[in-house]
PDB file of N, CA and C in Angstrom:
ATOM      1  N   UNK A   1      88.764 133.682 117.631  1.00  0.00           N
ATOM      2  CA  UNK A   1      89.920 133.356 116.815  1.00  0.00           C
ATOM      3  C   UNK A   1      91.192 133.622 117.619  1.00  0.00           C
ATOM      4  N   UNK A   2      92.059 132.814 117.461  1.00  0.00           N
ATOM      5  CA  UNK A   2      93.686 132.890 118.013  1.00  0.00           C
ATOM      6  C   UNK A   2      94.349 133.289 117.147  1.00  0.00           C
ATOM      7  N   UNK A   3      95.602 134.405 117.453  1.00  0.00           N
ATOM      8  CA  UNK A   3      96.540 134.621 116.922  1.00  0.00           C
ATOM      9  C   UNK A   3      98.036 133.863 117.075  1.00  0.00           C
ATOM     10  N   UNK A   4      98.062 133.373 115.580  1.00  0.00           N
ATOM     11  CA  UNK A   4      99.320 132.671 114.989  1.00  0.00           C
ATOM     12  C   UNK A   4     100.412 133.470 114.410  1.00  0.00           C
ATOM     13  N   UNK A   5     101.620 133.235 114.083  1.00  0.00           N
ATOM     14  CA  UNK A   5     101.953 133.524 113.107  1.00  0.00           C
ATOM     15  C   UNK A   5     103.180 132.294 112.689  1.00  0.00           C
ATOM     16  N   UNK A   6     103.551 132.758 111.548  1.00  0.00           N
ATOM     17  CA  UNK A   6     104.723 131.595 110.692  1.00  0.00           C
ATOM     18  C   UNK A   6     105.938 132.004 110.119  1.00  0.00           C
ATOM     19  N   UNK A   7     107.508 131.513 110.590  1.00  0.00           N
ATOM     20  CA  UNK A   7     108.746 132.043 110.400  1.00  0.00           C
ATOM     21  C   UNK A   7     109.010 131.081 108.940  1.00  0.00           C
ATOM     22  N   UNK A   8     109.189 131.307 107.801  1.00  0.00           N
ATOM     23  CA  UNK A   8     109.408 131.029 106.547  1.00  0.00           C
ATOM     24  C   UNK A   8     110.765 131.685 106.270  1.00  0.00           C
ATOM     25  N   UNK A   9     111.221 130.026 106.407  1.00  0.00           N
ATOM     26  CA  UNK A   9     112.949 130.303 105.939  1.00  0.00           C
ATOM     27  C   UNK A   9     113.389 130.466 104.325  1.00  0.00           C
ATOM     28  N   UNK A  10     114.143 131.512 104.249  1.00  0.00           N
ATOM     29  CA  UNK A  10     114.349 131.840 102.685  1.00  0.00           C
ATOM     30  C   UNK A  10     115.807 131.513 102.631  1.00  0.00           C
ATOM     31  N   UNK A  11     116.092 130.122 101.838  1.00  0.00           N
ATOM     32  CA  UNK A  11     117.739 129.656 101.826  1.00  0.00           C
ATOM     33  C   UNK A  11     118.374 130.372 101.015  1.00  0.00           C
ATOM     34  N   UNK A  12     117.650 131.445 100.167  1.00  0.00           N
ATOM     35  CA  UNK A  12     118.301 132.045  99.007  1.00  0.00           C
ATOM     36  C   UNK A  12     119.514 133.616  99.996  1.00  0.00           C
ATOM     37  N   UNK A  13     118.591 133.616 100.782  1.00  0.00           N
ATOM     38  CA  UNK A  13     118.783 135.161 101.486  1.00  0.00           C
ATOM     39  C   UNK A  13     118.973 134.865 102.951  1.00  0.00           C
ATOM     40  N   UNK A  14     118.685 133.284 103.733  1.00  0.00           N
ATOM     41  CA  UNK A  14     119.175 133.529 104.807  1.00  0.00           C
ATOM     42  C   UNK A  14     118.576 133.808 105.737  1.00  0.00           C
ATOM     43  N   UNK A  15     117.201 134.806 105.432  1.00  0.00           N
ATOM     44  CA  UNK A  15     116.347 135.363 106.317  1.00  0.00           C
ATOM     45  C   UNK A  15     115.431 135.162 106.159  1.00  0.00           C
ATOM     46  N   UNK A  16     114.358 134.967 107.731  1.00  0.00           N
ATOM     47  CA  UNK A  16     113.195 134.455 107.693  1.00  0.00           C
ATOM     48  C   UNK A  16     112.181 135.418 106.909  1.00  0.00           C
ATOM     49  N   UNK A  17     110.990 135.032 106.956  1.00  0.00           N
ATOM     50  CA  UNK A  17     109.552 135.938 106.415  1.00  0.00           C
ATOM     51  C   UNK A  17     108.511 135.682 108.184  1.00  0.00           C
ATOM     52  N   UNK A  18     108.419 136.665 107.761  1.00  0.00           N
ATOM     53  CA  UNK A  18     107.031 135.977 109.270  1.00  0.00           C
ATOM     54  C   UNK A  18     105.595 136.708 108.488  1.00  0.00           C
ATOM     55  N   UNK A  19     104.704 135.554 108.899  1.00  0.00           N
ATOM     56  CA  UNK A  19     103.578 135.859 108.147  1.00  0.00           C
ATOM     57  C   UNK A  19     102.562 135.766 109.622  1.00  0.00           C
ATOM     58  N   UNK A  20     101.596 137.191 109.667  1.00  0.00           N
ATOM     59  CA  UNK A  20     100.627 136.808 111.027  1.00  0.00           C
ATOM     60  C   UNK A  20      99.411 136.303 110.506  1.00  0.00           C
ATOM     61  N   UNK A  21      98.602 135.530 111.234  1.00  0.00           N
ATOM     62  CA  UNK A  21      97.132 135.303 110.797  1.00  0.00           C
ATOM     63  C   UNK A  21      96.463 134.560 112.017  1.00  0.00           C
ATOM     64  N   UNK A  22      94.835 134.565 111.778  1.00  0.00           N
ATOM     65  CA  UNK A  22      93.750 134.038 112.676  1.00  0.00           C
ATOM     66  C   UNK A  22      93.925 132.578 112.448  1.00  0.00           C
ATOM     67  N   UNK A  23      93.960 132.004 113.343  1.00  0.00           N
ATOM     68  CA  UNK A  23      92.545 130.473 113.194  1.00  0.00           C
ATOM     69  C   UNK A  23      92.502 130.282 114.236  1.00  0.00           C
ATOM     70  N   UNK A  24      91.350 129.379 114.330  1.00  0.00           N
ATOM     71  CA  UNK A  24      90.139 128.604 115.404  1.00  0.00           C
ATOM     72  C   UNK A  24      90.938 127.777 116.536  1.00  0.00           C
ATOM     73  N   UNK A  25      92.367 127.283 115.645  1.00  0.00           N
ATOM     74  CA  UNK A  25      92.676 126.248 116.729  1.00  0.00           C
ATOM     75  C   UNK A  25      93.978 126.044 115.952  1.00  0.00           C
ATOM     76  N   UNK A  26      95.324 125.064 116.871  1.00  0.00           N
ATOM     77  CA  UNK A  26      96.296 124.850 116.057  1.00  0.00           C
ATOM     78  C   UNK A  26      96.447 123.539 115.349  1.00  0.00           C
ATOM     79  N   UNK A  27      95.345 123.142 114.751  1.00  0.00           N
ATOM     80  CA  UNK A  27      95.419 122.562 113.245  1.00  0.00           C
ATOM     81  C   UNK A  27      95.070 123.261 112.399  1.00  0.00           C
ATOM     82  N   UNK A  28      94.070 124.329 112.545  1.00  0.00           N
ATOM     83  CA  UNK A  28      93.578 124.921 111.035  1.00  0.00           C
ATOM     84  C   UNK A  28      94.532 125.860 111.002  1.00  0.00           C
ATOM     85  N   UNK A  29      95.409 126.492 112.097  1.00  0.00           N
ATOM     86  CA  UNK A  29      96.602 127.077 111.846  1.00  0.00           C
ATOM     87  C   UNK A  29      97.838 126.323 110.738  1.00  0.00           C
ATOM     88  N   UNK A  30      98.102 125.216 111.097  1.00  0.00           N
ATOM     89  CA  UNK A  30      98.864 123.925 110.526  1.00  0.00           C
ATOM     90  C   UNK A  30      98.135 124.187 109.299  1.00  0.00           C
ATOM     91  N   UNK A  31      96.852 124.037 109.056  1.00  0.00           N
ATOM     92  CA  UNK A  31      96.438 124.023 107.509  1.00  0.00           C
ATOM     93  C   UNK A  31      96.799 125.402 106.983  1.00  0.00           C
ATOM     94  N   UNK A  32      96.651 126.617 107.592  1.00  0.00           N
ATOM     95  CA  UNK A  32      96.671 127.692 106.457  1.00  0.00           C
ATOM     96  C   UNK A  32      98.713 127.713 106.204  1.00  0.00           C
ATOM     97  N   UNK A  33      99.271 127.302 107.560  1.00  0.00           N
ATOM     98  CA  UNK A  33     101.022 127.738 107.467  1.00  0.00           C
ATOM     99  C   UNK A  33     101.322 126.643 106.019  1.00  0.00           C
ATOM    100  N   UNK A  34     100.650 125.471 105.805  1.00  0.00           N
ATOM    101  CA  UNK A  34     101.062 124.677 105.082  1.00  0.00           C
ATOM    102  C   UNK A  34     100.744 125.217 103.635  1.00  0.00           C
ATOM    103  N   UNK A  35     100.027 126.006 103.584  1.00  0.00           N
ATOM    104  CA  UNK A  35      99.280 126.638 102.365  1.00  0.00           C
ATOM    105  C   UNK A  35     100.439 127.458 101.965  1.00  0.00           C
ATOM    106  N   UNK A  36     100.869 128.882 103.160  1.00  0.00           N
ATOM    107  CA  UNK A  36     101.599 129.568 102.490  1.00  0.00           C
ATOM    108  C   UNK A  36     103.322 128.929 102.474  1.00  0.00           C
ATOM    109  N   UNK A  37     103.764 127.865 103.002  1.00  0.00           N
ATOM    110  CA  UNK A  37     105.000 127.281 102.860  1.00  0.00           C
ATOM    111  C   UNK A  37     105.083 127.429 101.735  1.00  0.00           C
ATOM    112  N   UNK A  38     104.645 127.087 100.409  1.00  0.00           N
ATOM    113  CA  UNK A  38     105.119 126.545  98.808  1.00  0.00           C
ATOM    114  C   UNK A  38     106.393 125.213  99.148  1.00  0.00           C
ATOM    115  N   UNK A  39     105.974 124.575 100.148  1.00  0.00           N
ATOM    116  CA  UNK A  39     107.600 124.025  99.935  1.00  0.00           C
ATOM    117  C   UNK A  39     108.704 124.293 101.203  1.00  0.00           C
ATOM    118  N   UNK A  40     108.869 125.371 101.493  1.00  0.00           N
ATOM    119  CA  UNK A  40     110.072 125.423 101.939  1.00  0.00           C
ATOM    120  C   UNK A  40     109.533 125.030 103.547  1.00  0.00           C
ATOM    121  N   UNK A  41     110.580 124.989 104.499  1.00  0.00           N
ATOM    122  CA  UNK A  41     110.584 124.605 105.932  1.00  0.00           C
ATOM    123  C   UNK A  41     109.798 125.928 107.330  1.00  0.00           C
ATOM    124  N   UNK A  42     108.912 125.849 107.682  1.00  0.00           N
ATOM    125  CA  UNK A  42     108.468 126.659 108.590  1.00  0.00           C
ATOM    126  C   UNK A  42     108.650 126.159 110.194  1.00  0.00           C
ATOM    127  N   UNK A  43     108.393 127.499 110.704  1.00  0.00           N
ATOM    128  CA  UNK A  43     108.293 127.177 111.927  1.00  0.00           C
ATOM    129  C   UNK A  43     106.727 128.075 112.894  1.00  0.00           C
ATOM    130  N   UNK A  44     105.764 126.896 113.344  1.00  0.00           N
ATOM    131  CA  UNK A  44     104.005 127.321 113.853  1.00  0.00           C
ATOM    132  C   UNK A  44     104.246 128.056 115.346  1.00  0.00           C
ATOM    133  N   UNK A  45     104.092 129.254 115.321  1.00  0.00           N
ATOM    134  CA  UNK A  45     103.811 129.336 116.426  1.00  0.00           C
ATOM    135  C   UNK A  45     102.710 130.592 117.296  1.00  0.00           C
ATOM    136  N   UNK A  46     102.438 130.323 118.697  1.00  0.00           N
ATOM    137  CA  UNK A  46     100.734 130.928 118.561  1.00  0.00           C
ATOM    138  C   UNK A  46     101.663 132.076 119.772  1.00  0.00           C
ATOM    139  N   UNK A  47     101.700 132.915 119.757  1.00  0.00           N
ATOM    140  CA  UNK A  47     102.424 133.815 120.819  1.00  0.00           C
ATOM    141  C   UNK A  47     103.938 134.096 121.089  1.00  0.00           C
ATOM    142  N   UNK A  48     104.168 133.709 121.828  1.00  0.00           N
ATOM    143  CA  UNK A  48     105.510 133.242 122.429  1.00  0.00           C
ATOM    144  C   UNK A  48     105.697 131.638 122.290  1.00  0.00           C
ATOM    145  N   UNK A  49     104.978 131.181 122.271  1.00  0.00           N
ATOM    146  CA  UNK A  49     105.275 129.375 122.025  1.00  0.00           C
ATOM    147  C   UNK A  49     105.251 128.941 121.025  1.00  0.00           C
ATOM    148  N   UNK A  50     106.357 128.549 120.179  1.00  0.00           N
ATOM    149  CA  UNK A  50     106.329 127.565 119.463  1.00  0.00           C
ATOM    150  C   UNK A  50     105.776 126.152 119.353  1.00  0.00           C
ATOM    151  N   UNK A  51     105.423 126.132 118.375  1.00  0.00           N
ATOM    152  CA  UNK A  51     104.012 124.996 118.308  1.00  0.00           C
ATOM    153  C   UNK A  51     104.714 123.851 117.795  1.00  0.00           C
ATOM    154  N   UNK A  52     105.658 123.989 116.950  1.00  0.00           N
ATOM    155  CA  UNK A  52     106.825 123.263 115.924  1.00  0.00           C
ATOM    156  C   UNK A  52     107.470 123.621 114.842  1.00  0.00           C
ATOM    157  N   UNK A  53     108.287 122.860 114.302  1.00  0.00           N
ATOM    158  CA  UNK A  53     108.767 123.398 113.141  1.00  0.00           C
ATOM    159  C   UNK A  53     108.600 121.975 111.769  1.00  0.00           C
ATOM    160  N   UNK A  54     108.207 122.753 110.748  1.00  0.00           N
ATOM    161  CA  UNK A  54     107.767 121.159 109.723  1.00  0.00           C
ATOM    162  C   UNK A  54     108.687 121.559 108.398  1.00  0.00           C
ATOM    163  N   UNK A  55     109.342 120.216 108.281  1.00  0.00           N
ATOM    164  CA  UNK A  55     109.842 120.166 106.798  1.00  0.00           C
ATOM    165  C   UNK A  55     109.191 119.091 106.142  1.00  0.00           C
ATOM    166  N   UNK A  56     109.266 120.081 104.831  1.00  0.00           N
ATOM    167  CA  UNK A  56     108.739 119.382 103.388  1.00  0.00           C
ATOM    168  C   UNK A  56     109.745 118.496 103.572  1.00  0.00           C
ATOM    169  N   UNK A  57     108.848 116.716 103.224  1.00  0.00           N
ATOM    170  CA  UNK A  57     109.686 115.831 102.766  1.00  0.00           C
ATOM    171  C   UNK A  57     109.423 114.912 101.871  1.00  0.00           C
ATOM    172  N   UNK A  58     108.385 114.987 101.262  1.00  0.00           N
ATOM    173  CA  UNK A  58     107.185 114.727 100.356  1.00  0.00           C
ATOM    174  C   UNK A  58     105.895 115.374  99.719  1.00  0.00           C
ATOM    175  N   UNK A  59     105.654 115.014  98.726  1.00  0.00           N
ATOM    176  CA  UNK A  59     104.492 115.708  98.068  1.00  0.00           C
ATOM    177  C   UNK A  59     103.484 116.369  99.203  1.00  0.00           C
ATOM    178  N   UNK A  60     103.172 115.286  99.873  1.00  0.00           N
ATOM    179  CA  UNK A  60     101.872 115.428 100.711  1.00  0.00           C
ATOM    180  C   UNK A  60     102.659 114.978 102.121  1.00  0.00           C
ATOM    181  N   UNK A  61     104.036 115.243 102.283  1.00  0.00           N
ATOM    182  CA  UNK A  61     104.410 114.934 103.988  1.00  0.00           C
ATOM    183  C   UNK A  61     105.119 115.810 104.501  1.00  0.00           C
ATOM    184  N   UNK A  62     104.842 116.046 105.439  1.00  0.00           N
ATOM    185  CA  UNK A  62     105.414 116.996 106.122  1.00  0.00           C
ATOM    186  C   UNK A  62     106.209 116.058 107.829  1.00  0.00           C
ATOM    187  N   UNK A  63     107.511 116.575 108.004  1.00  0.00           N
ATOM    188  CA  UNK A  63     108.403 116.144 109.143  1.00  0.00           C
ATOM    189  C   UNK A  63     108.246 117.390 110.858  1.00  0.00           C
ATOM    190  N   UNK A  64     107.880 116.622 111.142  1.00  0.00           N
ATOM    191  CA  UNK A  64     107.258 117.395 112.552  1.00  0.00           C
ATOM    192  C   UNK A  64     108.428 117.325 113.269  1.00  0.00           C
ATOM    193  N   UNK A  65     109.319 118.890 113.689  1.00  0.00           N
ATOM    194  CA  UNK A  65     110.550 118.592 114.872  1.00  0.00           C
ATOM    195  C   UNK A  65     110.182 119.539 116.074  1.00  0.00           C
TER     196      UNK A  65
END
């Protein structure tokens, strides 16, 4: 397992959340960050590298920058 973690922007407060966790590879990473988003804009990344950052822009779409 690889270590991920996910910067979850809070527009209310300004400040991020960082959440750490395992997966296999960086899509099932992409699947669990998309789980804990609810919505708001994250940013994937596995170490020091940023993997990307995705905004909600639809039910089921997400904007890859």
């Amino acid at each position: 397992m690889r270590s991920f973690y996910i910067l979850l922007e809070d527009h209310s407060s300004g400040q991020s959340e960082r959440i750490d966790f395992q997966a296999e590879s960086p899509d099932f990473a992409l699947q669990i960050a998309q789980g804990q988003a609810a919505g708001r804009s994250l940013e994937l990344w596995e170490g020091a590298m940023r993997l990307g950052t995705f905004c909600k822009s639809a039910p089921h779409l997400w904007r890859l920058s």
